[in-house]
PDB file of N, CA and C in Angstrom:
ATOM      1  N   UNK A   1      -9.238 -11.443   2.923  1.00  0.00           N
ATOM      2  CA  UNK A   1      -8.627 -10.244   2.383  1.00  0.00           C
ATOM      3  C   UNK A   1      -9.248  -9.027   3.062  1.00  0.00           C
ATOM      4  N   UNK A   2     -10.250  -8.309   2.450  1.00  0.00           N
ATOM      5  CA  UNK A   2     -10.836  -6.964   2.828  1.00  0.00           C
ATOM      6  C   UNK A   2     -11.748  -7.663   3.981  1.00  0.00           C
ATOM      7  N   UNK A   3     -12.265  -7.108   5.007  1.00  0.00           N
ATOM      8  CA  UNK A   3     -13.241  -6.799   5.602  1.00  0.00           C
ATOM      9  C   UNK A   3     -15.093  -6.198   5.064  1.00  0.00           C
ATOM     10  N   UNK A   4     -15.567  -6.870   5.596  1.00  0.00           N
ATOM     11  CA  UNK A   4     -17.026  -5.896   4.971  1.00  0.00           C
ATOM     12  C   UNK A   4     -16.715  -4.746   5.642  1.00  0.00           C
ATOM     13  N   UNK A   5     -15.951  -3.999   6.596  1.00  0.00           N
ATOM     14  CA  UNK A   5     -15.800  -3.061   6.558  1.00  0.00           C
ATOM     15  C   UNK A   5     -15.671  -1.960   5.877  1.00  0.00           C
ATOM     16  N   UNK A   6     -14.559  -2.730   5.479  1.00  0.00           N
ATOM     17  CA  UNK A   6     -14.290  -2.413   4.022  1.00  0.00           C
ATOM     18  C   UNK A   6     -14.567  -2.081   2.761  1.00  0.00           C
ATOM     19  N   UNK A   7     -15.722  -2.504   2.773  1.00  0.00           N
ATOM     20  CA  UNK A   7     -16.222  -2.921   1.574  1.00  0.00           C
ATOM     21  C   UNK A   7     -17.133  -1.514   0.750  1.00  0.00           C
ATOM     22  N   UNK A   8     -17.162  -0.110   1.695  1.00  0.00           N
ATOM     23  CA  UNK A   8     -17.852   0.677   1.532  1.00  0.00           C
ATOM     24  C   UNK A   8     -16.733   2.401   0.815  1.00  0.00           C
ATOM     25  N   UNK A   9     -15.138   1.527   1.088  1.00  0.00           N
ATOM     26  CA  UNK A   9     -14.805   2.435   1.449  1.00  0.00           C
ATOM     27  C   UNK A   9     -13.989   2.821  -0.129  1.00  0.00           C
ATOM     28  N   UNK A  10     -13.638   3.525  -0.941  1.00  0.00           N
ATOM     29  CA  UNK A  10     -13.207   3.673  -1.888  1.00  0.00           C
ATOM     30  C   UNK A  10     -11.525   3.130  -2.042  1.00  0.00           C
ATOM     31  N   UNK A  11     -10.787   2.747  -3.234  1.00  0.00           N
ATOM     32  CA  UNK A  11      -9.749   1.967  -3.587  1.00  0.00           C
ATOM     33  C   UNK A  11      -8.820   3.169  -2.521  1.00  0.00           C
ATOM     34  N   UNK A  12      -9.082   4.586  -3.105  1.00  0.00           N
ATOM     35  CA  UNK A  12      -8.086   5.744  -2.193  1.00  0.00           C
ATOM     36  C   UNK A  12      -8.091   5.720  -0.464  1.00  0.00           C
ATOM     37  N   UNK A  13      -9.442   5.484  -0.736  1.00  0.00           N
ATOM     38  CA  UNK A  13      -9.695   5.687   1.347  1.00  0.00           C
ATOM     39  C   UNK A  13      -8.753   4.554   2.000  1.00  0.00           C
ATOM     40  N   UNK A  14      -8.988   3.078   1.030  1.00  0.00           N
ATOM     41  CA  UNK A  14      -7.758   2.340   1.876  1.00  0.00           C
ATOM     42  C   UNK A  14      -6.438   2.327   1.498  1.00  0.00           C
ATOM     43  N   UNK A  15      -6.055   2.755   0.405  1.00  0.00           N
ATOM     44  CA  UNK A  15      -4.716   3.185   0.497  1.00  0.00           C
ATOM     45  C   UNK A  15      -4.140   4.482   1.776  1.00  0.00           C
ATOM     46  N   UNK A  16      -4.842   5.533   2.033  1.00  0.00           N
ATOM     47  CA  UNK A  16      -5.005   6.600   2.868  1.00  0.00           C
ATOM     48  C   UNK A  16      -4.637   5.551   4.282  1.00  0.00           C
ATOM     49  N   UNK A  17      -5.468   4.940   4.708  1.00  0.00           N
ATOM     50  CA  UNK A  17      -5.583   4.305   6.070  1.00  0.00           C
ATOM     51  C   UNK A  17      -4.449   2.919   6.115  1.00  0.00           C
ATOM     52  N   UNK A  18      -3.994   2.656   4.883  1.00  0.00           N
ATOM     53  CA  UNK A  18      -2.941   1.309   5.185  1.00  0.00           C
ATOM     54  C   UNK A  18      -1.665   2.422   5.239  1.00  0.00           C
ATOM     55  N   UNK A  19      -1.892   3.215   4.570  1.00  0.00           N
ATOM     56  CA  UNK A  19      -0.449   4.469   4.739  1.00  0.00           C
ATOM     57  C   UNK A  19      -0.476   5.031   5.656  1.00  0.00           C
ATOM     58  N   UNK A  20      -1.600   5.450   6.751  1.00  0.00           N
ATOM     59  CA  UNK A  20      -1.436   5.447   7.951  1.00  0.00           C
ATOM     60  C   UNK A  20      -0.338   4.827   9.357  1.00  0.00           C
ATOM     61  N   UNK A  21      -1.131   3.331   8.745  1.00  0.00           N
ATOM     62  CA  UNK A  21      -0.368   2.512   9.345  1.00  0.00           C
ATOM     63  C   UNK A  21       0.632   1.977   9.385  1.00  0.00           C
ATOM     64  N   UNK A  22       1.197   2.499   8.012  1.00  0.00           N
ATOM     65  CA  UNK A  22       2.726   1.881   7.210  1.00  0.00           C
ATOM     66  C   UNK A  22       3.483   2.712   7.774  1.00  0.00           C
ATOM     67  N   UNK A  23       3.384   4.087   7.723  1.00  0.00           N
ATOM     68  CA  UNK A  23       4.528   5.217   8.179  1.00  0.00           C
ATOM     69  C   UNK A  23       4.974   5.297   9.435  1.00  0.00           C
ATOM     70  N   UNK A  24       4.096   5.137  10.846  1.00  0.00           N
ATOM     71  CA  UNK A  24       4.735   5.067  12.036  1.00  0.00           C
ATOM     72  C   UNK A  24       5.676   3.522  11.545  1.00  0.00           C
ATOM     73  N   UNK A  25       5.303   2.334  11.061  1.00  0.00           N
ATOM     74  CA  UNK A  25       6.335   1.107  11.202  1.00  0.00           C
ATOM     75  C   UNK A  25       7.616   1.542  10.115  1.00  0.00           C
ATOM     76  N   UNK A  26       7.278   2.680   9.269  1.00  0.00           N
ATOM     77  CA  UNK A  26       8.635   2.726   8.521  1.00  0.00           C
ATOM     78  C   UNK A  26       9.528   3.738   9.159  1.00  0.00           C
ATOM     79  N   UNK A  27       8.944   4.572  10.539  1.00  0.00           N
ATOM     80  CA  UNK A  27       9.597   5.240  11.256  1.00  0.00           C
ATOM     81  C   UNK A  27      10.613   4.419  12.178  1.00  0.00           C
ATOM     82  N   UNK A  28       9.679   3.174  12.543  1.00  0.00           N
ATOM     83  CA  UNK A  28      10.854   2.565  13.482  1.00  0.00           C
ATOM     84  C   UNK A  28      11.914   2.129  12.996  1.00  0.00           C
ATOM     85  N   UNK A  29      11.500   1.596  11.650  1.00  0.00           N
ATOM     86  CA  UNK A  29      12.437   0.378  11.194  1.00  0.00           C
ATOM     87  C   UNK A  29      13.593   1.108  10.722  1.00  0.00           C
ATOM     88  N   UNK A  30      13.721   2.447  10.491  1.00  0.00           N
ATOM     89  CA  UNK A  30      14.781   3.749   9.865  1.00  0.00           C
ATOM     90  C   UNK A  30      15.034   3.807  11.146  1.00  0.00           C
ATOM     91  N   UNK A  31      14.534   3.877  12.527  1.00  0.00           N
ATOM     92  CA  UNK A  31      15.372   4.113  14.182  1.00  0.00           C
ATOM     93  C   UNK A  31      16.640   3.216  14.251  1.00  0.00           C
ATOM     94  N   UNK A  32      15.614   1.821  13.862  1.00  0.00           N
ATOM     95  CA  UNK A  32      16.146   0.317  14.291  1.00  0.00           C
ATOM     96  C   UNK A  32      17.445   0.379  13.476  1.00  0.00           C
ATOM     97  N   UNK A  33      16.928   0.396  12.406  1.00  0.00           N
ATOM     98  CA  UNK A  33      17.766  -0.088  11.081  1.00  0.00           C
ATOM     99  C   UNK A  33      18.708   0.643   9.713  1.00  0.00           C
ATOM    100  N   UNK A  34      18.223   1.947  10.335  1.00  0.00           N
ATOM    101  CA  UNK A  34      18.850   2.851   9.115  1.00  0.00           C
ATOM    102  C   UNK A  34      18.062   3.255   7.855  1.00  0.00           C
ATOM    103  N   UNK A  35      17.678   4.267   7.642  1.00  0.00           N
ATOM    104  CA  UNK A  35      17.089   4.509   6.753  1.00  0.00           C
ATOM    105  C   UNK A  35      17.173   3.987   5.137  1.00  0.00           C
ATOM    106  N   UNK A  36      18.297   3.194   5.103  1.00  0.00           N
ATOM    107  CA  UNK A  36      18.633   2.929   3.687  1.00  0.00           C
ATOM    108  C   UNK A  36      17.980   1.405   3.624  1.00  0.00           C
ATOM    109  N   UNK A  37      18.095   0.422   4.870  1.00  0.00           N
ATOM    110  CA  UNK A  37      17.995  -0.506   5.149  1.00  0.00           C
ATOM    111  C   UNK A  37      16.703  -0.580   5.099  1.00  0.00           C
ATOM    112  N   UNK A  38      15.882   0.059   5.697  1.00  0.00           N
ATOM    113  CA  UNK A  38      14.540   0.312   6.565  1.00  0.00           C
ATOM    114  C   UNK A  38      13.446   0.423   4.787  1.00  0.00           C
ATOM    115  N   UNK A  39      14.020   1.612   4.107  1.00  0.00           N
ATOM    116  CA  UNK A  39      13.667   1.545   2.942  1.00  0.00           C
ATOM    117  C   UNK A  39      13.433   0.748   2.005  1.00  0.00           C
ATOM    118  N   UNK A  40      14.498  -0.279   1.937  1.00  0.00           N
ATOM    119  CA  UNK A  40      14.596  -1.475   0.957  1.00  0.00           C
ATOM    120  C   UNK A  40      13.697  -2.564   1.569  1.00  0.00           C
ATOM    121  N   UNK A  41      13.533  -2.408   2.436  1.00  0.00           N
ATOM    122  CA  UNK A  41      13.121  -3.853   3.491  1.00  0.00           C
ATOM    123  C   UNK A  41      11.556  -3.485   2.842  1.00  0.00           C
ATOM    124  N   UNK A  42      11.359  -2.347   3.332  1.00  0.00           N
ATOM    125  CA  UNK A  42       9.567  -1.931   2.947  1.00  0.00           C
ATOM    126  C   UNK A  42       8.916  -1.979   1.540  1.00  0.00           C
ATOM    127  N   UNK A  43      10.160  -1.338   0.707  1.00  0.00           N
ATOM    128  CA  UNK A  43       9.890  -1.467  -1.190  1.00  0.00           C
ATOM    129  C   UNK A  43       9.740  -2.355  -1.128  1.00  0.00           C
ATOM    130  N   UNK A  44      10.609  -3.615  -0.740  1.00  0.00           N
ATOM    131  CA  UNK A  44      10.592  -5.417  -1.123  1.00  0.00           C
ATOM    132  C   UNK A  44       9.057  -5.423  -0.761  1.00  0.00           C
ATOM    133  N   UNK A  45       9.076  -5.834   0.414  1.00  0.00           N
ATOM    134  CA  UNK A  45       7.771  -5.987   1.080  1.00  0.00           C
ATOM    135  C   UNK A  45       6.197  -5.665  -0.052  1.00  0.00           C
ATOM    136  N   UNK A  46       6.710  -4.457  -0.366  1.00  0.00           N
ATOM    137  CA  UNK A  46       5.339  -3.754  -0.747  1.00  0.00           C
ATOM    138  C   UNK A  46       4.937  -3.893  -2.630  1.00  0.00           C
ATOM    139  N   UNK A  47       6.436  -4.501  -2.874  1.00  0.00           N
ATOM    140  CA  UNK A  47       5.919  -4.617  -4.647  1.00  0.00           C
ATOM    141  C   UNK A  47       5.089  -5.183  -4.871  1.00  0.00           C
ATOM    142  N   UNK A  48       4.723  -6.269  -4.232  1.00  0.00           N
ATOM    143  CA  UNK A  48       3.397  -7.193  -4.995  1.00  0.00           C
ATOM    144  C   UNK A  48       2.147  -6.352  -4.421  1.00  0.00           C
ATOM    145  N   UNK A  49       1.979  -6.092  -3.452  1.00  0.00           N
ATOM    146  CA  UNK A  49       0.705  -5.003  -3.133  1.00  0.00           C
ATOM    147  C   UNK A  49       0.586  -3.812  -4.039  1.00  0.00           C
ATOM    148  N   UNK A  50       1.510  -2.880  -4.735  1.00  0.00           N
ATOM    149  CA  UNK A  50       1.888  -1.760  -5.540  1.00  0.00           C
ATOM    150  C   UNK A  50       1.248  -2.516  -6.410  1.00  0.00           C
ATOM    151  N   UNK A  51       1.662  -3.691  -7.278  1.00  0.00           N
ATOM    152  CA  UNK A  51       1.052  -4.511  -8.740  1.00  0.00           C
ATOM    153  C   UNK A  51      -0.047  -4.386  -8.310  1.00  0.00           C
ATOM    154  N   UNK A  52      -0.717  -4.833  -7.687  1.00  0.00           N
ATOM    155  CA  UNK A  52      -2.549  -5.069  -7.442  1.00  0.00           C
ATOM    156  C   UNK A  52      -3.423  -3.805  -7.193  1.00  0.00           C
ATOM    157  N   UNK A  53      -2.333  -3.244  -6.839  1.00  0.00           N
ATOM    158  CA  UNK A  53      -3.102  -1.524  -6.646  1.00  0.00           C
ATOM    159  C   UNK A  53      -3.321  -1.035  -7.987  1.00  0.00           C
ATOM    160  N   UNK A  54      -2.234  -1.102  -9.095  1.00  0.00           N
ATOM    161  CA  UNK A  54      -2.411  -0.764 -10.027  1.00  0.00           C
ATOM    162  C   UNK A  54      -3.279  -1.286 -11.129  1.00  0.00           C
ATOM    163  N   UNK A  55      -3.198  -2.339 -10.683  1.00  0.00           N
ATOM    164  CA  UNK A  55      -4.525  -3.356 -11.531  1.00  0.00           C
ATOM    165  C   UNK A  55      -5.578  -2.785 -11.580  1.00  0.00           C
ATOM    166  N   UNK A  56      -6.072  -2.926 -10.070  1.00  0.00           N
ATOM    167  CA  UNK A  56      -7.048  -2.656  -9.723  1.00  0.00           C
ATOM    168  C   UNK A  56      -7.533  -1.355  -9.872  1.00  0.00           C
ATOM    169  N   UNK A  57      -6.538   0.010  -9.867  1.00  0.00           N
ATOM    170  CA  UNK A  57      -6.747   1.035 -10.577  1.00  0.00           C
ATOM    171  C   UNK A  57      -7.124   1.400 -11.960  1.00  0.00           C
ATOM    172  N   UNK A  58      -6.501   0.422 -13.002  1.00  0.00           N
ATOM    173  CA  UNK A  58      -6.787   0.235 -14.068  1.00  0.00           C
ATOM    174  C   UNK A  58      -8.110  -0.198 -14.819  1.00  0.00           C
ATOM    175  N   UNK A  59      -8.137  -1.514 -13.862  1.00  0.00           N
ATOM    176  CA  UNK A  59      -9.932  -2.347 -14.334  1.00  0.00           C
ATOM    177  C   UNK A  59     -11.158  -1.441 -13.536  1.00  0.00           C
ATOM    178  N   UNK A  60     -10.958  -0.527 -12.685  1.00  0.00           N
ATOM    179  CA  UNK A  60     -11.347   0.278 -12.266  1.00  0.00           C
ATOM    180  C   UNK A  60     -11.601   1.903 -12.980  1.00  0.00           C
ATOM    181  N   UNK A  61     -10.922   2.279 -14.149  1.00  0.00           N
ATOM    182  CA  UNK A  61     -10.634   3.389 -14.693  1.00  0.00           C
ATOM    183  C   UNK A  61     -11.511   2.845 -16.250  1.00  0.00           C
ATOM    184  N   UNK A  62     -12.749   3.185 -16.196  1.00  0.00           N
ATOM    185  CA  UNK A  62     -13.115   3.522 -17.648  1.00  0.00           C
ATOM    186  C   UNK A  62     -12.059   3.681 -19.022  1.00  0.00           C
ATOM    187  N   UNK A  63     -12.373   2.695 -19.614  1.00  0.00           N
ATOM    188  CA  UNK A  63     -11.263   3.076 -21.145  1.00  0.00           C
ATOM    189  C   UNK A  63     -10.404   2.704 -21.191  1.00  0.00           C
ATOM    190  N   UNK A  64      -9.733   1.780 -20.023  1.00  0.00           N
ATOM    191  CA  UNK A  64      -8.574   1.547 -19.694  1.00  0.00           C
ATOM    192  C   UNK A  64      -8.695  -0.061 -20.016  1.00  0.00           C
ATOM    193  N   UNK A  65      -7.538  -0.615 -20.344  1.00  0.00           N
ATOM    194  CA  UNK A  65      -7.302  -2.303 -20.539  1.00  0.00           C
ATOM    195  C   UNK A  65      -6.206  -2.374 -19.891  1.00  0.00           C
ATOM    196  N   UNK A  66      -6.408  -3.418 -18.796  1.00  0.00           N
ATOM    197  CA  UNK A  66      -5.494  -4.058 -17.865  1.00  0.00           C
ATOM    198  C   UNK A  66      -4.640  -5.078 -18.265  1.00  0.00           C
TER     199      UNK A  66
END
């Protein structure tokens, strides 16, 4: 999964740097494919990562029950 790279860097810093890397590929795929297309393809893609973000935001957030 993570890298020990990783491992220093806060839940935001790698969301910041995977959104980096997500936006030039959601640029092409709206060239390739159409923006409507390109869109749906990436939401699909990205729901189960979105769930774990939020988890993990949660068990992460004082006071909070996941």
């Amino acid at each position: 999964m993570m890298t020990d790279v990783a491992d220093g860097l806060s839940l935001l810093d790698r969301v910041k740097i995977q959104a980096e890397v997500l936006v030039p590929v959601l640029r092409r795929l709206r060239s390739e494919l159409g923006a409507e297309r390109a869109v749906a393809l990436v939401a699909a893609a990205l729901r189960d990562w979105q769930r774990s973000v939020h988890e993990r935001i949660a068990a992460e957030t004082p006071g909070e029950e996941g």
